[in-house]
Protein backbone atom coordinates (compact mmCIF):
# COMPACT_ATOMS: atom_id res chain seq x y z
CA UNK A 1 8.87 18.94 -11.99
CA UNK A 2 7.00 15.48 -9.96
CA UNK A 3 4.07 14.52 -11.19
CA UNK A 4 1.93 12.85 -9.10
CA UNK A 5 -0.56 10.56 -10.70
CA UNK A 6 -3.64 8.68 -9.43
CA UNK A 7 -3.98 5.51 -10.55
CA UNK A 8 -6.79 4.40 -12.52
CA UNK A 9 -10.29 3.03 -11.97
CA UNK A 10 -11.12 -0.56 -10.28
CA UNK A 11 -13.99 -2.60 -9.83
CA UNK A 12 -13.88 -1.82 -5.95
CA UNK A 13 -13.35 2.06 -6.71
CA UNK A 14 -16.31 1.78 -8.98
CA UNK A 15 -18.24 -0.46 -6.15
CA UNK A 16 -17.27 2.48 -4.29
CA UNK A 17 -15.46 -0.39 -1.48
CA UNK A 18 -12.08 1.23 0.86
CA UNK A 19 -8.90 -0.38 -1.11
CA UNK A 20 -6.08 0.46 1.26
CA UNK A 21 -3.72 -1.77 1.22
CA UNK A 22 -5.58 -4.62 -0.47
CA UNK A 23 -4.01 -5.21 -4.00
CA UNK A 24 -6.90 -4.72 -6.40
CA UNK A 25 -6.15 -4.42 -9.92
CA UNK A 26 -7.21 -2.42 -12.62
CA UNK A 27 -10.30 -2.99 -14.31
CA UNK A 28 -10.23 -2.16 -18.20
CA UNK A 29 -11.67 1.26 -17.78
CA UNK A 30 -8.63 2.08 -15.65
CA UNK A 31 -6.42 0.62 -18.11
CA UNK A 32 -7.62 3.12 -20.48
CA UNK A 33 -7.86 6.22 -18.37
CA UNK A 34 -3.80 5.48 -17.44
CA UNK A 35 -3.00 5.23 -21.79
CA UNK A 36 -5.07 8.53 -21.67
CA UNK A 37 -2.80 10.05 -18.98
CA UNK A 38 0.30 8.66 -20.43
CA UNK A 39 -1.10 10.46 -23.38
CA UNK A 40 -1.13 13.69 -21.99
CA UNK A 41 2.11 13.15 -19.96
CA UNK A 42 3.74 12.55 -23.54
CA UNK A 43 3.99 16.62 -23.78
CA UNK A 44 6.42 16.81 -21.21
CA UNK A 45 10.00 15.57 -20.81
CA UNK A 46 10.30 12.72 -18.27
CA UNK A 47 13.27 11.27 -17.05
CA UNK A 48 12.10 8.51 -14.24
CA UNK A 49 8.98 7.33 -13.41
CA UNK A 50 8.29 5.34 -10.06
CA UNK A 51 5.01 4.03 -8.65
CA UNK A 52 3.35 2.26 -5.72
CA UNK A 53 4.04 -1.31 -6.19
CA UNK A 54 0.83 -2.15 -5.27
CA UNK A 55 -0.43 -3.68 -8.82
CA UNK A 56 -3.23 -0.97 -9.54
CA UNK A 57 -0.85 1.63 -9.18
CA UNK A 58 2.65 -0.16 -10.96
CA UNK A 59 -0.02 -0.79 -14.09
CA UNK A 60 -1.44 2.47 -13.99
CA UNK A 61 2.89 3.46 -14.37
CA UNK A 62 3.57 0.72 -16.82
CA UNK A 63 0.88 2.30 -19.25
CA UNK A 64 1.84 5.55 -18.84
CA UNK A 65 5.35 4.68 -19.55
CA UNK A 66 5.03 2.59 -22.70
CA UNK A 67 2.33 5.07 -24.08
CA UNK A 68 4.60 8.16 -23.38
CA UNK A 69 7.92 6.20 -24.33
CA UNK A 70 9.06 6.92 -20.59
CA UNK A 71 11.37 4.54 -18.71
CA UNK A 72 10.19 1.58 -17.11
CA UNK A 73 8.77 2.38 -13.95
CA UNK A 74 10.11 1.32 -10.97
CA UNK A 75 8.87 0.07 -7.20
CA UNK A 76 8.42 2.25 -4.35
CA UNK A 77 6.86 0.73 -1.09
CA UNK A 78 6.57 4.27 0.91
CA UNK A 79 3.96 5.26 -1.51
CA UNK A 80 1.83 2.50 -1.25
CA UNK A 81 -2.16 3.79 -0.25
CA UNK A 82 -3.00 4.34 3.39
CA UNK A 83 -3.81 1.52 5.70
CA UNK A 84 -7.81 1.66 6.59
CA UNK A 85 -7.75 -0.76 9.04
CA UNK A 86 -11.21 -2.55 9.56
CA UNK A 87 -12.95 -0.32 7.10
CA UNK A 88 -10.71 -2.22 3.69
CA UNK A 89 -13.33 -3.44 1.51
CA UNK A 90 -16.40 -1.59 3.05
CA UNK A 91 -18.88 0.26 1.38
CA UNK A 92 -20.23 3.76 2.67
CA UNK A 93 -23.46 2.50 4.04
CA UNK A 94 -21.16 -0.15 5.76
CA UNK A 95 -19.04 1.86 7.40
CA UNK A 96 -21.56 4.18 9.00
CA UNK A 97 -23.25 1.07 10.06
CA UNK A 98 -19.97 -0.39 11.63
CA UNK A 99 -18.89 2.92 12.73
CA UNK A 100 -20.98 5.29 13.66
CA UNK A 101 -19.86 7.24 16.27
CA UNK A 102 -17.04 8.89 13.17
CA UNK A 103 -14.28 7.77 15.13
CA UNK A 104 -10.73 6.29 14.03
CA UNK A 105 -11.75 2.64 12.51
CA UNK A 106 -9.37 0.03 14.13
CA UNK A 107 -6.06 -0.43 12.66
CA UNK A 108 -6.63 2.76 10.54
CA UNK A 109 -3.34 4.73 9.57
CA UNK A 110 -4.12 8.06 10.52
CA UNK A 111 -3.03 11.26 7.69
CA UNK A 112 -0.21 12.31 9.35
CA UNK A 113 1.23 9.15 9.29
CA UNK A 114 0.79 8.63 5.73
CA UNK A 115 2.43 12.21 5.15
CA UNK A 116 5.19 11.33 7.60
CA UNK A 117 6.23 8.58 4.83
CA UNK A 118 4.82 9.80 1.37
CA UNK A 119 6.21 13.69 1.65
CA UNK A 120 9.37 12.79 2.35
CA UNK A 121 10.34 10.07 -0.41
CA UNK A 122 8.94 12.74 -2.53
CA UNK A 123 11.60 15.05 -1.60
CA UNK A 124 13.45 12.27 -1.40
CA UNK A 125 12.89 11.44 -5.12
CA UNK A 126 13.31 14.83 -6.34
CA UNK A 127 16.99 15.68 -4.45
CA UNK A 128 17.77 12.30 -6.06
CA UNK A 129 16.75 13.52 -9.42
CA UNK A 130 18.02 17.21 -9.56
CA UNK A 131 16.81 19.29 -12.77
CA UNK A 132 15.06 16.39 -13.54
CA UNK A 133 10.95 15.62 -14.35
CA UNK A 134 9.68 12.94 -12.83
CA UNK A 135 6.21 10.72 -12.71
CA UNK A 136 5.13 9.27 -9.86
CA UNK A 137 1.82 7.04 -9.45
CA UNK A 138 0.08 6.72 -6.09
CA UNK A 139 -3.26 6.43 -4.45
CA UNK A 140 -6.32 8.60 -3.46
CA UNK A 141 -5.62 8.44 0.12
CA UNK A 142 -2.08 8.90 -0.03
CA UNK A 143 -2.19 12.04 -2.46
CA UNK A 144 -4.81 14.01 -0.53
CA UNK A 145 -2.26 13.35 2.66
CA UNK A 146 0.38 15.64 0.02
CA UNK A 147 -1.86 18.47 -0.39
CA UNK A 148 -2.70 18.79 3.56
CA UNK A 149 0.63 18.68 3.66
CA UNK A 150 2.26 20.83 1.14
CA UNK A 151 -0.41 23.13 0.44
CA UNK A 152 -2.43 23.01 3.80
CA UNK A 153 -4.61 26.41 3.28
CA UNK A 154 -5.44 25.13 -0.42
CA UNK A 155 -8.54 24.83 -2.10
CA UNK A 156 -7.67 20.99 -4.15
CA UNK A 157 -9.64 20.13 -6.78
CA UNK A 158 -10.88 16.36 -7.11
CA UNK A 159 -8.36 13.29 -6.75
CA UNK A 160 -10.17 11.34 -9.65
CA UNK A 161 -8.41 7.90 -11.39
CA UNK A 162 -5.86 8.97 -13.79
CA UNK A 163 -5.72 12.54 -13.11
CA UNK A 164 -2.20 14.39 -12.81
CA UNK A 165 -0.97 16.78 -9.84
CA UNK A 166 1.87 18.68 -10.38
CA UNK A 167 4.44 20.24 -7.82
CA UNK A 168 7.97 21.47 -8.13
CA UNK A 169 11.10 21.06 -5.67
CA UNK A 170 13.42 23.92 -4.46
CA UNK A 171 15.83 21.60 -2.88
CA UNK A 172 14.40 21.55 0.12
CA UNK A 173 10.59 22.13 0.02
CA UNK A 174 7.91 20.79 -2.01
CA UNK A 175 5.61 23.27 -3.66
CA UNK A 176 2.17 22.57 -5.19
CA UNK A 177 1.87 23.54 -9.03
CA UNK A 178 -1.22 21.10 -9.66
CA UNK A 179 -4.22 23.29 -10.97
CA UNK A 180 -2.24 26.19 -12.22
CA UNK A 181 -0.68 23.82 -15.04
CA UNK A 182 -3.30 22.97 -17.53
CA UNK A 183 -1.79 19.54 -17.91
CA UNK A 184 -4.01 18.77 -14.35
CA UNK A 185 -7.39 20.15 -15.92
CA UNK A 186 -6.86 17.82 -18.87
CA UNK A 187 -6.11 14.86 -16.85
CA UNK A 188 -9.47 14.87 -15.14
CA UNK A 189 -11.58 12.73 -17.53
CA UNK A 190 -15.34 12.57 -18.03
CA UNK A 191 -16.80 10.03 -15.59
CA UNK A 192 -13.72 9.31 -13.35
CA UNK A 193 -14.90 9.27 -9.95
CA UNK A 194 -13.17 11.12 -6.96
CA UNK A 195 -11.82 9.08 -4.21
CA UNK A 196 -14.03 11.03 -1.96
CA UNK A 197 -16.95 9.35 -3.55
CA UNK A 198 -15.06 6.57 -3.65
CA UNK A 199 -13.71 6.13 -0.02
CA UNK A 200 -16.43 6.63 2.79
CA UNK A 201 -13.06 7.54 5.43
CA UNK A 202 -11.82 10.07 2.84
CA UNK A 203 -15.21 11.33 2.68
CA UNK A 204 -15.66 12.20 6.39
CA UNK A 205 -12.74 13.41 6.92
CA UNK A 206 -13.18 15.67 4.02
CA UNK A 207 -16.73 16.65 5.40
CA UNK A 208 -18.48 15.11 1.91
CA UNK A 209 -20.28 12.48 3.68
């Protein structure tokens, strides 16, 4: 089993400003929400846990790890979040005002590319790992670009901070668990916000702004 973790809450998510690829760290509320989901990760067997090294999300893994007495996680740059261009660090009312026509913001990495990187060092990961459990911590951005992947006619539930997605690998194929293990309803905390009310490009695109 992979599970795919979001990492937890930062001042910008809670300013609701686009991260991307600028290295924002946790704020203490984040800290808390990744103990929480190492607490809940506890019930399972892990064997390897690997994270974004981008420091929100290698944090968000170190918690987990010492709460749930996992390994050590370790640095993976393909799962870093996607690249929003000229929109990192905006606001929603700035980006409408910016760019209002809904087009691609400059510089922006579009879904597919993210996918193109992210789905297959998952697979990657998992053929690497046979009969093995793994955690892996990532971004908003890049885990919503797993589901339109993996599970394209799906129905996803929200991508909040700290909250646990779970899929399975049959050697060749990734497969969405996620909602159907109760481990994912848990990991959805009270108050954690969604990265589509977090991330005004994630929010068109998802037709929620």
């Amino acid at each position: 089993m992979l599970y795919l973790v979001r990492h937890g809450e930062t001042d910008w998510n809670r300013a609701h400003r686009i991260q991307g690829l600028t290295d924002i760290p946790l704020n203490e509320t984040g800290r808390e929400q990744a103990r929480e989901t190492g607490r809940l990760l506890a019930r399972r067997s892990v064997d390897h846990v690997v994270a974004s090294p981008l420091s929100r999300a290698f944090e968000t893994a170190q918690l987990i790890a010492r709460e749930a007495g996992f390994p050590e996680p370790e640095p993976l740059p393909a799962l870093v979040e996607r690249d929003y261009g000229a929109a990192e660090g905006l606001e929603f009312e700035e980006v409408e005002r910016r760019f209002p026509d809904r087009g691609a913001v400059p510089g922006q990495e579009s879904r597919d590319a993210v996918a193109e990187r992210v789905v297959p060092a998952l697979e990657r990961l998992a053929a690497d790992h046979p009969d093995r459990s793994l955690v892996v911590v990532s971004h908003g951005g890049a885990i919503r670009a797993v589901l339109s992947t993996v599970d394209p006619d799906g129905h996803h539930g929200a991508i909040t901070n700290g909250s646990v997605h779970s899929f399975r690998f049959d050697g060749e194929t990734l497969h969405l668990v996620a909602f159907d293990d109760p481990l994912d309803e848990e990991s959805v905390q009270p108050g954690s916000g969604d990265v589509t009310e977090q991330n005004a490009v994630e929010a068109r695109e998802e037709g929620a702004a």
